[in-house]
Protein backbone atom coordinates (compact mmCIF):
# COMPACT_ATOMS: atom_id res chain seq x y z
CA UNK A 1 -39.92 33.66 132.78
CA UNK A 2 -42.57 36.03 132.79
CA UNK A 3 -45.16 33.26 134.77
CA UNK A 4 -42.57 32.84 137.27
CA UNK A 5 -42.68 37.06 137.69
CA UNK A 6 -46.00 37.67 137.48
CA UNK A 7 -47.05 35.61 141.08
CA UNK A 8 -44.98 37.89 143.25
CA UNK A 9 -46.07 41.03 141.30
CA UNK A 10 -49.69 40.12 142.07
CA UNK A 11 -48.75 39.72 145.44
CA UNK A 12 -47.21 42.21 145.48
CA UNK A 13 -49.95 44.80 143.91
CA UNK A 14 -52.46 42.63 146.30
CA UNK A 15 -50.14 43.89 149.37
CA UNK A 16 -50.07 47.77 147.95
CA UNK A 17 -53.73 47.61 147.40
CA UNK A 18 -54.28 46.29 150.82
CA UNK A 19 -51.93 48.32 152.57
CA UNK A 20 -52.26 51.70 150.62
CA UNK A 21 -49.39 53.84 149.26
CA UNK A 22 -47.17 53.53 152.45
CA UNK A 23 -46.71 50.23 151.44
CA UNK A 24 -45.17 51.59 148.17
CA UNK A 25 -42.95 53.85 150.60
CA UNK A 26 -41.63 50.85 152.38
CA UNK A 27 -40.96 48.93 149.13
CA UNK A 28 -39.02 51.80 148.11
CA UNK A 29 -37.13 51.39 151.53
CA UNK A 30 -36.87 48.24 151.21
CA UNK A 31 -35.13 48.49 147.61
CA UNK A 32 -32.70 50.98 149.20
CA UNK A 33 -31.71 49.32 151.94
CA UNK A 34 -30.87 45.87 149.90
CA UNK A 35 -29.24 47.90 147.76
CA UNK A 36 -26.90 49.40 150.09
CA UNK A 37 -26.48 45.76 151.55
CA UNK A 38 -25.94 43.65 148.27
CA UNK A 39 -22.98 47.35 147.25
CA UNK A 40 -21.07 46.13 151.25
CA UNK A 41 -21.33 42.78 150.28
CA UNK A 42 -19.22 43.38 147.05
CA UNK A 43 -17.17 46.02 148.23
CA UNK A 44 -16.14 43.04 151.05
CA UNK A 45 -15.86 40.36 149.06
CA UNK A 46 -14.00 41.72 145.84
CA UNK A 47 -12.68 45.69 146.57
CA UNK A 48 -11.52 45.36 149.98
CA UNK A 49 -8.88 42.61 149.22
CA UNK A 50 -7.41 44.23 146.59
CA UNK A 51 -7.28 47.74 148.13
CA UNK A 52 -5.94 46.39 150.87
CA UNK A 53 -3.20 44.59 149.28
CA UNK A 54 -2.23 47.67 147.59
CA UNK A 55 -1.70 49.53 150.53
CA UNK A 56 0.17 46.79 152.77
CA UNK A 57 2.21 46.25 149.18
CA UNK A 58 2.64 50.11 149.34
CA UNK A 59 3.83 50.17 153.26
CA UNK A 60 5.81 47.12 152.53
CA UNK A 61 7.80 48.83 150.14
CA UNK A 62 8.89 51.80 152.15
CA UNK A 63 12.26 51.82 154.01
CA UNK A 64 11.13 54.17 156.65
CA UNK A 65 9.01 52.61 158.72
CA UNK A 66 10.20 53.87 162.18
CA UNK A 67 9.72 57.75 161.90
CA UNK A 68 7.11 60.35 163.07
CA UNK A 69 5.79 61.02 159.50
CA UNK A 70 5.74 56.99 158.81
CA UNK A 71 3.57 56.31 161.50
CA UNK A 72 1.03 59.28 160.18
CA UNK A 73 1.37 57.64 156.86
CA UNK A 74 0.53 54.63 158.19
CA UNK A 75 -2.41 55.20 160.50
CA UNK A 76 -3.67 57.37 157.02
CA UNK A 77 -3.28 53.90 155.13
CA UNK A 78 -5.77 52.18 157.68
CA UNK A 79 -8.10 55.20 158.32
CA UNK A 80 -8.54 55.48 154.13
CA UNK A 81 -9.61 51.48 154.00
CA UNK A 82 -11.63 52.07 157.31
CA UNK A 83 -13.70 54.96 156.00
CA UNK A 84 -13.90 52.78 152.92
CA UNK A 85 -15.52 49.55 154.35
CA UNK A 86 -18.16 51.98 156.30
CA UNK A 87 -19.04 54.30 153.50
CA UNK A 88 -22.97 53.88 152.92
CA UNK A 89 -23.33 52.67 156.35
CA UNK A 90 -25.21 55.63 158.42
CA UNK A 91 -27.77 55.48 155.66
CA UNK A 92 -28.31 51.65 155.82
CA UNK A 93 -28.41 52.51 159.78
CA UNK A 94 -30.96 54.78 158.92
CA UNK A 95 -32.99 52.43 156.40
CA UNK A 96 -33.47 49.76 158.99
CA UNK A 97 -35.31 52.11 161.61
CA UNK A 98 -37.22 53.88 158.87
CA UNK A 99 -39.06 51.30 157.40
CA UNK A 100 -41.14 50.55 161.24
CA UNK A 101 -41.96 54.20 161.51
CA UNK A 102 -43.53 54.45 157.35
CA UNK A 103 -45.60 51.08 158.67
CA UNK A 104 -46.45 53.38 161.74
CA UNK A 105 -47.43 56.33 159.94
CA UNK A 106 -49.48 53.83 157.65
CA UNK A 107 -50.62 51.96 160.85
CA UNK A 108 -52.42 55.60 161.97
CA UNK A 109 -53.73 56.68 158.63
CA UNK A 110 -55.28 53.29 158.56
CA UNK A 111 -56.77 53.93 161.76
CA UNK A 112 -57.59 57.37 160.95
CA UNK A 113 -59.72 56.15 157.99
CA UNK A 114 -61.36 53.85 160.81
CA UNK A 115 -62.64 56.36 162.76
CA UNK A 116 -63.45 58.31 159.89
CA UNK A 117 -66.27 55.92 158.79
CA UNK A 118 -67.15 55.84 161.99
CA UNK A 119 -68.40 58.76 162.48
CA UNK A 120 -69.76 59.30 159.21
CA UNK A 121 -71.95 56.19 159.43
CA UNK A 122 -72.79 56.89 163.12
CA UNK A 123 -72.33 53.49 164.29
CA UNK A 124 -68.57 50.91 164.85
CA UNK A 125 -69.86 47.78 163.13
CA UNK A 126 -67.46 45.23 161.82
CA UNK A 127 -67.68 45.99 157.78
CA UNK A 128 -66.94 49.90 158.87
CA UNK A 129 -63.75 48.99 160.80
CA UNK A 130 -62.41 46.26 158.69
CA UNK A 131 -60.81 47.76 155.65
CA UNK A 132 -58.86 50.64 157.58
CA UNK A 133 -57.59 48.03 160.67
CA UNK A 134 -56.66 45.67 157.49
CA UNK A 135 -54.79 48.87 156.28
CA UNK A 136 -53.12 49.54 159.26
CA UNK A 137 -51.97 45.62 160.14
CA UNK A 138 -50.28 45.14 156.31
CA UNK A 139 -48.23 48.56 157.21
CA UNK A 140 -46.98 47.55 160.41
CA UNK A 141 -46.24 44.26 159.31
CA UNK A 142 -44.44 45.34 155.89
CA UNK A 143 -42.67 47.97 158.09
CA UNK A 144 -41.98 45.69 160.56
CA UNK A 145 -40.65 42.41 157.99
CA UNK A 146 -38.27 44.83 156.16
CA UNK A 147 -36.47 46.59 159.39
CA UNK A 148 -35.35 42.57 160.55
CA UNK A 149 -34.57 41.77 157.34
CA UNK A 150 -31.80 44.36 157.79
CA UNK A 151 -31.20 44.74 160.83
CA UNK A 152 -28.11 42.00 160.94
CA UNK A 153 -26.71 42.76 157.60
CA UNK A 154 -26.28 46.13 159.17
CA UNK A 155 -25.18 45.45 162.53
CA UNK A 156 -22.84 42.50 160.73
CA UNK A 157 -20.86 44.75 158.32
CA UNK A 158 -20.22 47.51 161.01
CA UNK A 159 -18.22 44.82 163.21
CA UNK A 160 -16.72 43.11 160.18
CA UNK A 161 -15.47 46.84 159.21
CA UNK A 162 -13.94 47.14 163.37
CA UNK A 163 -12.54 43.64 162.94
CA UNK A 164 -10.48 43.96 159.56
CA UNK A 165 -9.75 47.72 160.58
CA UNK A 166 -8.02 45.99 163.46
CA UNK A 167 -6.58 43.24 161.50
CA UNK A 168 -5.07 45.84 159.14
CA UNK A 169 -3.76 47.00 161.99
CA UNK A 170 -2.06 44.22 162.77
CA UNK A 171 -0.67 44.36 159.17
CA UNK A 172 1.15 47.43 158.86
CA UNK A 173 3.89 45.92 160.92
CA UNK A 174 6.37 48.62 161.77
């Protein structure tokens, strides 16, 4: 088990070493953001169903269905499970854009560091420019890899939560 660890690790302390500490920063994105991700995917697959029977069992059961007050009840009953299924989503919104910019900032302090040598050695040969563009290209790509990687589970579960919010909807039959 621990052979089977210890190859990604490497790569993954070969990627950090390559790409400096904003690689870290994006890691600890990316950990957030599949987080947040893998927490909608259960709260879809096993909370939702069962709150949601619970509430249509709940309206079911009442005799008034046709009054002022009912119809507040009601459209409470869907609003609750609505701001339930997009709880957490603003800050996966916000993971997805955030991990580009850390590569950016990453892609300029690399770039920085070029120019630095630069002008301390006087002269732009290859050797001098290498290490800081190689810094700058890992944290632009990391960046870049980890904002796809969630951009459709984000843009997925804010429709699925529209979709079922209508389909409740639909439910709650008067």
């Amino acid at each position: 088990m621990a052979e089977l660890l210890q190859g990604p690790f490497e790569g993954f302390l070969a990627l950090l070493h390559a790409g400096g500490i904003y690689v870290l920063w994006i890691f600890l994105t990316s950990v957030l953001m599949w987080g947040l991700i893998f927490e909608r995917l259960w709260y879809f697959k096993v909370v939702l169903p069962s709150e949601a029977r619970r509430a249509l069992a709940e309206w079911h059961a009442r005799e008034d269905h046709d009054s002022w007050s009912a119809h507040q009840i009601r459209r409470a009953m869907i609003s609750r499970l609505n701001a339930n299924m997009v709880a957490n989503m603003p800050t996966l919104k916000v993971m997805v854009p955030l991990a580009p910019l850390l590569g950016l900032v990453g892609t300029v302090s690399g770039m920085l560091a070029v120019f630095d040598s630069m002008a301390a050695l006087g002269s732009a040969d290859a050797r001098t420019m290498s290490s800081g563009v190689s810094e700058a290209m890992n944290c632009t790509l990391t960046g870049l890899v980890v904002s796809i990687s969630g951009m459709y589970p984000a843009y997925y579960f804010q429709a699925k939560a529209k979709r079922l919010t209508e389909w409740l909807g639909d439910q709650f039959t008067y």
